[in-house]
N, C-alpha and C. Protein backbone atom coordinates (compact mmCIF):
# COMPACT_ATOMS: atom_id res chain seq x y z
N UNK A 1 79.36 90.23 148.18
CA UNK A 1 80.04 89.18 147.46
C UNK A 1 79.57 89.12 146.01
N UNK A 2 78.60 89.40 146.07
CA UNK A 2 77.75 89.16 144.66
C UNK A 2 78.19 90.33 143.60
N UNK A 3 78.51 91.84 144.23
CA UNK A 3 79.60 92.79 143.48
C UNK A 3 80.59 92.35 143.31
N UNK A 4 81.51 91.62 143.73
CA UNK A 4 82.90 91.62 143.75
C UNK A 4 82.82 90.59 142.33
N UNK A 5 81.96 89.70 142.28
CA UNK A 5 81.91 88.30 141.86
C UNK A 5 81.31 89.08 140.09
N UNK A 6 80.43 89.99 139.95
CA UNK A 6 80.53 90.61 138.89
C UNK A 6 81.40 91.51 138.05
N UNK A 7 82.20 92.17 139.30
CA UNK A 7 83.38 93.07 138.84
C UNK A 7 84.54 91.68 138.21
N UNK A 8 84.66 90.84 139.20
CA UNK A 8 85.57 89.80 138.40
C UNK A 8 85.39 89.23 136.96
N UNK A 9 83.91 88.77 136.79
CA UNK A 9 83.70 88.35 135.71
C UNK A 9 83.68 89.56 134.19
N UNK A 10 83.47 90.51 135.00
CA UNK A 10 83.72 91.55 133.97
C UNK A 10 85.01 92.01 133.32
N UNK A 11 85.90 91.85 134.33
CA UNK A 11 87.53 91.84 134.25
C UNK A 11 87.81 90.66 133.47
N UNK A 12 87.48 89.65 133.84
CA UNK A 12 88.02 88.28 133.28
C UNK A 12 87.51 88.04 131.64
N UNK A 13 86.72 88.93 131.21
CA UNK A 13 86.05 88.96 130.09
C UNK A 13 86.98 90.05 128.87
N UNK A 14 87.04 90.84 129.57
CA UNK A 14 88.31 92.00 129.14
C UNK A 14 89.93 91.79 128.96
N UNK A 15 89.92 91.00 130.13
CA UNK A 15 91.15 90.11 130.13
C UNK A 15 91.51 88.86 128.89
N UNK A 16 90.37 87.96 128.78
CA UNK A 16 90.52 86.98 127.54
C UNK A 16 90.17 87.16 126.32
N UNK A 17 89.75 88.65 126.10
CA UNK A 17 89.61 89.19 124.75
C UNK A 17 91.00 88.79 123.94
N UNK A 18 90.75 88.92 122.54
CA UNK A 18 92.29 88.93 122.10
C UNK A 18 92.49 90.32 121.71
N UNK A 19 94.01 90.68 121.76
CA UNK A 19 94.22 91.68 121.44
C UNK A 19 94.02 92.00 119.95
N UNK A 20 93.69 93.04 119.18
CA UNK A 20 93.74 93.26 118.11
C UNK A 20 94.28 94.84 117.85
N UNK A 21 95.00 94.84 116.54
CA UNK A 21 95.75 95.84 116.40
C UNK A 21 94.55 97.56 115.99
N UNK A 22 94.82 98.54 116.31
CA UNK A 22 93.82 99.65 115.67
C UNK A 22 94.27 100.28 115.09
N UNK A 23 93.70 101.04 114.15
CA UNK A 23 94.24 101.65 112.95
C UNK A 23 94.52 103.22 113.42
N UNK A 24 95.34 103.57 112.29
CA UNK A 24 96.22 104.76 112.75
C UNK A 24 95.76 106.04 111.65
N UNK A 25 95.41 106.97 112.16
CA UNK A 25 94.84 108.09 111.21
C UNK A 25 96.27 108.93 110.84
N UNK A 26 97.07 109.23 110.08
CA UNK A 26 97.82 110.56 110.40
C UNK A 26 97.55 111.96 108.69
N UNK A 27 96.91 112.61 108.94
CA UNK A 27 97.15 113.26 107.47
C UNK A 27 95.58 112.54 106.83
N UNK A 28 95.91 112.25 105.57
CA UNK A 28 95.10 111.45 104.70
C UNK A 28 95.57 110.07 104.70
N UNK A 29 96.18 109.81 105.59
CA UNK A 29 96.79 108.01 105.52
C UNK A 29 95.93 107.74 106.48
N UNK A 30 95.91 106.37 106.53
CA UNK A 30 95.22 105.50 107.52
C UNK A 30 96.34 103.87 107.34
N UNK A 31 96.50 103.75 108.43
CA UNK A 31 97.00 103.12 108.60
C UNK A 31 96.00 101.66 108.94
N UNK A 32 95.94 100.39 108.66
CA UNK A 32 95.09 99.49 109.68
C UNK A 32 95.48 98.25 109.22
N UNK A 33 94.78 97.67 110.60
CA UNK A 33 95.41 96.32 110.43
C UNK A 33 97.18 95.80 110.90
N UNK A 34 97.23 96.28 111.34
CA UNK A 34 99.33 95.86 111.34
C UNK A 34 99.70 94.97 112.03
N UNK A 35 100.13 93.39 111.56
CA UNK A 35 99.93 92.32 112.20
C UNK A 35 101.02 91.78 111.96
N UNK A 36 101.58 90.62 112.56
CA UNK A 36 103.27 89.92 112.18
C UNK A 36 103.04 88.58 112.40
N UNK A 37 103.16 88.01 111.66
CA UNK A 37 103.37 86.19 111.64
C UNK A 37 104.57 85.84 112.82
N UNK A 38 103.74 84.92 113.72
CA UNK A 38 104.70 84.88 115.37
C UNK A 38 106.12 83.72 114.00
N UNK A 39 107.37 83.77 114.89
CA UNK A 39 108.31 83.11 114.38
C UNK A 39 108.92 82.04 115.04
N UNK A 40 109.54 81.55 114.33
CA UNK A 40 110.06 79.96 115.45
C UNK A 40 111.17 80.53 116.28
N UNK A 41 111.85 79.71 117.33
CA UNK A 41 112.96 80.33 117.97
C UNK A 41 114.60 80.23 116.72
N UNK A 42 115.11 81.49 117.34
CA UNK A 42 116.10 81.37 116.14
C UNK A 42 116.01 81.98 114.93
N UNK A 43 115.50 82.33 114.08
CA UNK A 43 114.58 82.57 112.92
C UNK A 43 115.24 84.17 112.88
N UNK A 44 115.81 84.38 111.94
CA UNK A 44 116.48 85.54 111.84
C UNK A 44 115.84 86.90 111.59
N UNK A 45 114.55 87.08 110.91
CA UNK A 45 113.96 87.86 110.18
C UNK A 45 112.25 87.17 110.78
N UNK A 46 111.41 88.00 110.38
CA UNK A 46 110.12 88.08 110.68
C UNK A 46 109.27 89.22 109.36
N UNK A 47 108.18 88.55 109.13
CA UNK A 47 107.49 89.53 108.20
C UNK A 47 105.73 90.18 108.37
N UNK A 48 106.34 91.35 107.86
CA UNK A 48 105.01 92.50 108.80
C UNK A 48 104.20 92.51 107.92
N UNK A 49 102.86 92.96 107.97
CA UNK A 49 101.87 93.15 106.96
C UNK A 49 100.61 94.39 107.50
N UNK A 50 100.14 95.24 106.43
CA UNK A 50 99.63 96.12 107.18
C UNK A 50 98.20 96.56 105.69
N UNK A 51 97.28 97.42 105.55
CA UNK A 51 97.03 98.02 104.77
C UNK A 51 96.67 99.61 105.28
N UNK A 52 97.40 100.14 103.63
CA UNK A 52 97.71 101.43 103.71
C UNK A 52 96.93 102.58 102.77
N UNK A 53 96.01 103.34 103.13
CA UNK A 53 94.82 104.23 102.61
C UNK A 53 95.45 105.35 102.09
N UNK A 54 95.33 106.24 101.23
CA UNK A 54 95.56 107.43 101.10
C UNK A 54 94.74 108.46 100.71
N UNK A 55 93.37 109.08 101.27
CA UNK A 55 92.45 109.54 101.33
C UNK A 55 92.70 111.07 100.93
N UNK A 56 93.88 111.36 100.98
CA UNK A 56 94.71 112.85 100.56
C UNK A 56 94.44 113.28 99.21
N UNK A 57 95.04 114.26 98.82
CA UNK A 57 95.08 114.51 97.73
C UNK A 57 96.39 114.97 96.86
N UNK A 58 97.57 114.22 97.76
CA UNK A 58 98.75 114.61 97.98
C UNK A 58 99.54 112.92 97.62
N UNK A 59 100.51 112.54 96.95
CA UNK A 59 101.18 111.07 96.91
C UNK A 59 101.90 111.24 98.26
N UNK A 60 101.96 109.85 98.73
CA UNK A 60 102.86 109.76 99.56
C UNK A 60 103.33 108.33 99.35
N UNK A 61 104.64 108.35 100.17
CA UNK A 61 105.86 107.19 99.66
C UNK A 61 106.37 106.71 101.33
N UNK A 62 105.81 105.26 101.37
CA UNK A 62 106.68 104.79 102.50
C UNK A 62 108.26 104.38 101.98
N UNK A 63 108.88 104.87 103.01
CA UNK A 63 110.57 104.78 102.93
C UNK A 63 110.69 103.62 103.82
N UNK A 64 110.70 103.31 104.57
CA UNK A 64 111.22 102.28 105.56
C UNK A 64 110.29 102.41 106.98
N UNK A 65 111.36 101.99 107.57
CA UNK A 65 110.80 102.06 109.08
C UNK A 65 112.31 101.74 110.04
N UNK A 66 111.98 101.82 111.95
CA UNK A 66 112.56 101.16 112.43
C UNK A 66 112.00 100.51 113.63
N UNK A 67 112.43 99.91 114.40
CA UNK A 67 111.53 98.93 115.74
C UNK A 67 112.55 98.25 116.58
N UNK A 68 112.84 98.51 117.93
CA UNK A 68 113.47 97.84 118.58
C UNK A 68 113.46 96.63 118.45
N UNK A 69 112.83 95.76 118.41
CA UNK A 69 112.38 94.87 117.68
C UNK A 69 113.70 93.81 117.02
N UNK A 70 114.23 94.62 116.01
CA UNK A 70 114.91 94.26 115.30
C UNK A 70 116.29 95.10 115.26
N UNK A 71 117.54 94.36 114.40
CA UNK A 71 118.31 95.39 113.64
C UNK A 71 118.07 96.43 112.46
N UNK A 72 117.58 95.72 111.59
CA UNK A 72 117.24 96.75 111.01
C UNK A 72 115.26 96.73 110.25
N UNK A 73 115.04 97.52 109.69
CA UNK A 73 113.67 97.47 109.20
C UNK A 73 113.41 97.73 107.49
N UNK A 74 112.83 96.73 106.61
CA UNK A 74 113.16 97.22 105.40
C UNK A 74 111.96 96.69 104.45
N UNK A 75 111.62 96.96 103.29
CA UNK A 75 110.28 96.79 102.86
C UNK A 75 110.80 96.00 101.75
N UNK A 76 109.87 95.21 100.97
CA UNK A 76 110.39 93.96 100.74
C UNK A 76 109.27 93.76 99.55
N UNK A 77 109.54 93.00 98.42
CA UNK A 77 108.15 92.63 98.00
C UNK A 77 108.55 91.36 97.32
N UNK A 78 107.55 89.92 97.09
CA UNK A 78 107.38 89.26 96.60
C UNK A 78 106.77 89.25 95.22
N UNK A 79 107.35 88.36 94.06
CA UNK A 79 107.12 88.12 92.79
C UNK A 79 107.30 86.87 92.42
N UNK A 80 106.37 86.15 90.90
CA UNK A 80 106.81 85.07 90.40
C UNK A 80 107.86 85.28 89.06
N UNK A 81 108.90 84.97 89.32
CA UNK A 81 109.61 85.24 87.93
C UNK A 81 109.99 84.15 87.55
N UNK A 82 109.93 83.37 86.06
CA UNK A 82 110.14 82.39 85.21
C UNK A 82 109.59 81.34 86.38
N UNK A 83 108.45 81.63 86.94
CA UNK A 83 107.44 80.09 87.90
C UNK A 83 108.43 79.94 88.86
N UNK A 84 109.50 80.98 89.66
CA UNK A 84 109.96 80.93 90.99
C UNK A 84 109.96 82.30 91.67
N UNK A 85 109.44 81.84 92.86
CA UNK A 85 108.92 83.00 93.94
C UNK A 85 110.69 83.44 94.03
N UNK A 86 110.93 84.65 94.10
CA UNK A 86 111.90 85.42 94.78
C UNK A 86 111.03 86.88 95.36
N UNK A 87 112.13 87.13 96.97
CA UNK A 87 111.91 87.82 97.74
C UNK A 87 113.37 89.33 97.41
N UNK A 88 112.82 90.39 97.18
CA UNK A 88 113.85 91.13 97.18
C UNK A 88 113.68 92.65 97.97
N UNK A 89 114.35 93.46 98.42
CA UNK A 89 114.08 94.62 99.04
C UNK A 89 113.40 95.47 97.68
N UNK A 90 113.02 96.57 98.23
CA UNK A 90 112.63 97.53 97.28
C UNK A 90 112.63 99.38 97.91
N UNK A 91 113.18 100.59 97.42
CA UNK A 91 113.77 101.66 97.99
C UNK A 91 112.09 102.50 98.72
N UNK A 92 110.59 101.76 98.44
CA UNK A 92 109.85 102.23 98.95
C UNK A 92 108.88 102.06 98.28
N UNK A 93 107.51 102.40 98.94
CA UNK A 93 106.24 102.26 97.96
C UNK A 93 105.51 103.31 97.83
N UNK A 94 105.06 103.74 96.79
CA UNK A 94 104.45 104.84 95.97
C UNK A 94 103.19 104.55 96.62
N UNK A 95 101.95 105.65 97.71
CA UNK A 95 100.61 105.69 97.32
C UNK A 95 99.99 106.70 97.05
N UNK A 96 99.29 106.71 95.88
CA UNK A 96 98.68 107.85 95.19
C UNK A 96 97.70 108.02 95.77
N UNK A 97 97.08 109.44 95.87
CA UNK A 97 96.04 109.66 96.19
C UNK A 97 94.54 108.69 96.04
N UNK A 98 93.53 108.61 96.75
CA UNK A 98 92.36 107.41 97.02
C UNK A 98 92.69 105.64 96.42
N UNK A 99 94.09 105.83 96.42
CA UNK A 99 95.11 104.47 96.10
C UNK A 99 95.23 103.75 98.11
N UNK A 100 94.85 102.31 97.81
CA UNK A 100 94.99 101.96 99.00
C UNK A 100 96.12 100.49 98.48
N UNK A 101 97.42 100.70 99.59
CA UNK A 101 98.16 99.76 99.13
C UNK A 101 98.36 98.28 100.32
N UNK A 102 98.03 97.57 100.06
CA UNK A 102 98.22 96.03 100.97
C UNK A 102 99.52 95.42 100.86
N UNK A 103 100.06 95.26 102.16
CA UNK A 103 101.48 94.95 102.38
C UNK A 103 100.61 93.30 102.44
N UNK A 104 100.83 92.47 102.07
CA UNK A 104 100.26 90.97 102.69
C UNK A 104 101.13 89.29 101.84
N UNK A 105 101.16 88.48 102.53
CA UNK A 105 101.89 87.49 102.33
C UNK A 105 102.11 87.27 100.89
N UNK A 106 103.22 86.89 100.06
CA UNK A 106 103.42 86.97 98.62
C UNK A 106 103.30 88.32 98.16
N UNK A 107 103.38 89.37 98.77
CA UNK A 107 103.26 90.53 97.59
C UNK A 107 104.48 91.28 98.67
N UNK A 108 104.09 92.96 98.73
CA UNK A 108 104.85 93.73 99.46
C UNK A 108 104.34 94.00 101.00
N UNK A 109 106.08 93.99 102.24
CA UNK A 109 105.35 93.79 103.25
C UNK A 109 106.47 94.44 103.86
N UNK A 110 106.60 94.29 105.49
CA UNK A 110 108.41 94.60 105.62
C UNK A 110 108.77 93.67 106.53
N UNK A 111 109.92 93.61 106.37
CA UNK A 111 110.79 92.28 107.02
C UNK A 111 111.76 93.48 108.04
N UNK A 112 111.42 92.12 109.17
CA UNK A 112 112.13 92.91 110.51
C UNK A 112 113.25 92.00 110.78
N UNK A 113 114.30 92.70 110.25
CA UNK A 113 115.83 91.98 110.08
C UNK A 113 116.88 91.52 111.31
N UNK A 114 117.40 90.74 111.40
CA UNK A 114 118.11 90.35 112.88
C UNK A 114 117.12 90.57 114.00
N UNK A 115 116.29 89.83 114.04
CA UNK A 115 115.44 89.77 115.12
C UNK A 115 116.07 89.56 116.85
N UNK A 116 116.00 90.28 117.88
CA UNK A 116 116.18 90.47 118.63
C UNK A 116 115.52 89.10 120.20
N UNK A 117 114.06 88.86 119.55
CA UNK A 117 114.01 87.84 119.99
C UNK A 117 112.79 87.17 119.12
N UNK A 118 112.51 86.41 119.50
CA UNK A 118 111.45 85.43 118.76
C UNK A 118 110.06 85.71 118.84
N UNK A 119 109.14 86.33 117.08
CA UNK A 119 107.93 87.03 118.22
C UNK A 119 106.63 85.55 117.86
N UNK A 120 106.33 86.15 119.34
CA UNK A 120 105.09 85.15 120.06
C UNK A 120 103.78 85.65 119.77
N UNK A 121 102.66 84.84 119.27
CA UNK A 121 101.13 85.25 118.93
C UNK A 121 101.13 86.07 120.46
N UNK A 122 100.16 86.87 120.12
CA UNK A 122 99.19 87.57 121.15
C UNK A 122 100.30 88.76 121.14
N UNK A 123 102.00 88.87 120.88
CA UNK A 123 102.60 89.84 121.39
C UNK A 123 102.26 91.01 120.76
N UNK A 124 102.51 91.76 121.48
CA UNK A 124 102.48 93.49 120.98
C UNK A 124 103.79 93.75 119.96
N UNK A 125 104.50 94.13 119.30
CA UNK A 125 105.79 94.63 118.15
C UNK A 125 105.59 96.12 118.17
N UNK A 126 106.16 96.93 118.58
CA UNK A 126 106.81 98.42 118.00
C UNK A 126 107.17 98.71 116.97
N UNK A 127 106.51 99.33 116.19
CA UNK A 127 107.76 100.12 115.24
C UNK A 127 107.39 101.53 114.96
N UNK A 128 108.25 101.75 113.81
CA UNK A 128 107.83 103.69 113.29
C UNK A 128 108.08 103.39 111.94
N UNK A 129 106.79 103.50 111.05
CA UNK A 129 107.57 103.52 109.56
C UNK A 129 107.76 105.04 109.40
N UNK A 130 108.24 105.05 108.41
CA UNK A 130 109.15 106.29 107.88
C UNK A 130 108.34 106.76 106.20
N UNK A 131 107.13 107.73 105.95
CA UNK A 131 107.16 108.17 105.31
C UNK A 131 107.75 109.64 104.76
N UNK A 132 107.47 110.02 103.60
CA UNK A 132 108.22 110.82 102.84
C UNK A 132 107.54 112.24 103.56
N UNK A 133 106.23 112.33 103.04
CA UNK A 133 105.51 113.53 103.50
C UNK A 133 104.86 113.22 105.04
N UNK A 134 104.40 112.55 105.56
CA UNK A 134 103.51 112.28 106.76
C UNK A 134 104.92 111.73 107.75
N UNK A 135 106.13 111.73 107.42
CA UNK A 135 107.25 111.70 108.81
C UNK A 135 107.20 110.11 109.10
N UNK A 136 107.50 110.83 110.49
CA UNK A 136 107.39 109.01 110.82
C UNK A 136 105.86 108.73 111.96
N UNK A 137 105.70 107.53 111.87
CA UNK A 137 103.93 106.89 112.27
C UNK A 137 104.07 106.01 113.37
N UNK A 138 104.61 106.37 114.50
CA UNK A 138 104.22 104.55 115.12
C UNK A 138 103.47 103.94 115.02
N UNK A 139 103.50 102.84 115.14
CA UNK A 139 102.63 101.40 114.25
C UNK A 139 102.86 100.23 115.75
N UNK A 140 101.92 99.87 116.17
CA UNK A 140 101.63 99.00 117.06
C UNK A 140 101.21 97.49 116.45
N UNK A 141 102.66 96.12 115.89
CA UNK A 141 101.97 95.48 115.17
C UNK A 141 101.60 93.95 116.11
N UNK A 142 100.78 93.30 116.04
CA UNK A 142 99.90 92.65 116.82
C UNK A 142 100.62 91.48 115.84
N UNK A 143 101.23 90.17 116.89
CA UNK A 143 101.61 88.89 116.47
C UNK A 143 100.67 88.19 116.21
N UNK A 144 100.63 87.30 115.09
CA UNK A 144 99.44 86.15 114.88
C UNK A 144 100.32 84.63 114.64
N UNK A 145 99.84 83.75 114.45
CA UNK A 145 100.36 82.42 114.55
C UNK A 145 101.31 82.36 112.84
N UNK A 146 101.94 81.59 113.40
CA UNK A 146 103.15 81.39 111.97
C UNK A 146 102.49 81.11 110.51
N UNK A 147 101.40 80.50 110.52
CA UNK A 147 101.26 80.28 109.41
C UNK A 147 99.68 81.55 109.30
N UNK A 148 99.61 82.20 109.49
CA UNK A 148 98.81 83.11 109.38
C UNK A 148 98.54 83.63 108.33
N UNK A 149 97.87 84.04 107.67
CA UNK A 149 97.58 84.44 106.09
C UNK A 149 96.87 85.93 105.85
N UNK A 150 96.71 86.14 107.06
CA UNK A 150 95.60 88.02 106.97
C UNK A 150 96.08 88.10 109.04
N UNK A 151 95.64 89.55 109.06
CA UNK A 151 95.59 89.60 110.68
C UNK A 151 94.24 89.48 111.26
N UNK A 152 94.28 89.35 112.41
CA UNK A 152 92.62 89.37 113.14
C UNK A 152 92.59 88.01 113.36
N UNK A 153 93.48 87.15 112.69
CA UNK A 153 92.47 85.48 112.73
C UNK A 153 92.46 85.32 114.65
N UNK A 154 93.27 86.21 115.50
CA UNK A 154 92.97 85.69 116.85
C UNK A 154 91.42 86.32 117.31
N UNK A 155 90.65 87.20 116.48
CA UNK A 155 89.54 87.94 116.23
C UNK A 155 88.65 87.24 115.63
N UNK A 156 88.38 86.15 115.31
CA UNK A 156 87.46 85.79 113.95
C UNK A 156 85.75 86.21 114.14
N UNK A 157 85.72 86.44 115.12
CA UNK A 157 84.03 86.90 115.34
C UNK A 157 83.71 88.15 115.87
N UNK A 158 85.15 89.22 115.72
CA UNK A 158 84.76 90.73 116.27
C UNK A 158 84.84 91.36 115.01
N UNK A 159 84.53 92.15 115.26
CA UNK A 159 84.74 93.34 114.19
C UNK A 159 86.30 94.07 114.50
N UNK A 160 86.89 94.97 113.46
CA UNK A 160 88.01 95.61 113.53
C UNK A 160 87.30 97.02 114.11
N UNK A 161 88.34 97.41 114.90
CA UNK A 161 88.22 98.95 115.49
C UNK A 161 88.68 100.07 114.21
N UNK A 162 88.16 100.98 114.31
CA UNK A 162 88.34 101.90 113.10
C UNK A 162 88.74 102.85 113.76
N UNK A 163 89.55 104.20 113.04
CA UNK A 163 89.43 105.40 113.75
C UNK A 163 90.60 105.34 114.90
N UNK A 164 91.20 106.53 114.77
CA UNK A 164 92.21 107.10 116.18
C UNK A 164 92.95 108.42 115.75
């Protein structure tokens, strides 16, 4: 009894971890971090956030992406012009070699368009972005609460996993 009663608690410990997203090696990119602000029901669109390494010695250019997820997938960036925030698409983002670029709230990120259903903290999200030279990447992005500001906050006392 006293095995069984440790195997449980060991499970149950593994079990109430939170999930957190791991970073993605492909080429000289690194992918990490890839997290999505959960959305209300209804809510047409949803916005992704990720940071993106380029350790190469080669530029590379994210083009888009896609994700069941959604209808469509598209990269997006925030600005202040004349002291008002506007949100507009943009045809992709340039990263130069030992250039690391942050998709994160108010700047550039991607918006997952006609949302399919409503995403919930803790959920798992699919997608594939679409670069120029490195193809396409699946990206495993990890839901966090609506008003969320960075990913991990369901993490606040682990460390991030590195490496894959």
């Amino acid at each position: 009894m006293t095995r069984f009663a440790f195997i449980m608690a060991v499970l149950a410990t593994f079990v109430a971890m939170p999930a957190q997203a791991e970073d993605i090696a492909v080429g000289g990119l690194k992918i990490s971090s890839p997290w999505i602000r959960a959305t209300p029901k209804g809510a047409p669109v949803g916005g992704g956030y990720m940071t993106i390494t380029n350790s190469g010695n080669v530029s590379e250019r994210l083009l888009g992406g896609t994700s069941d997820a959604s209808n469509r997938f598209e990269i997006h960036e925030m600005s202040m012009e004349s002291g008002v925030m506007k949100m507009r698409p943009v045809a992709g983002i340039d990263i130069k070699p030992g250039q690391t670029v942050e998709l994160k709230p108010g700047g550039y990120h991607v918006m997952f368009v006609g949302l399919k259903q409503p995403f919930e903290r803790g959920q798992h999200v699919k997608a594939t972005l679409q670069f120029e030279k490195a193809g396409n990447v699946a990206v495993n992005f990890i839901v966090e609460g609506i008003g969320a500001q960075t990913g991990g906050s369901n993490t606040p006392n682990m460390q991030k996993q590195h490496g894959h």
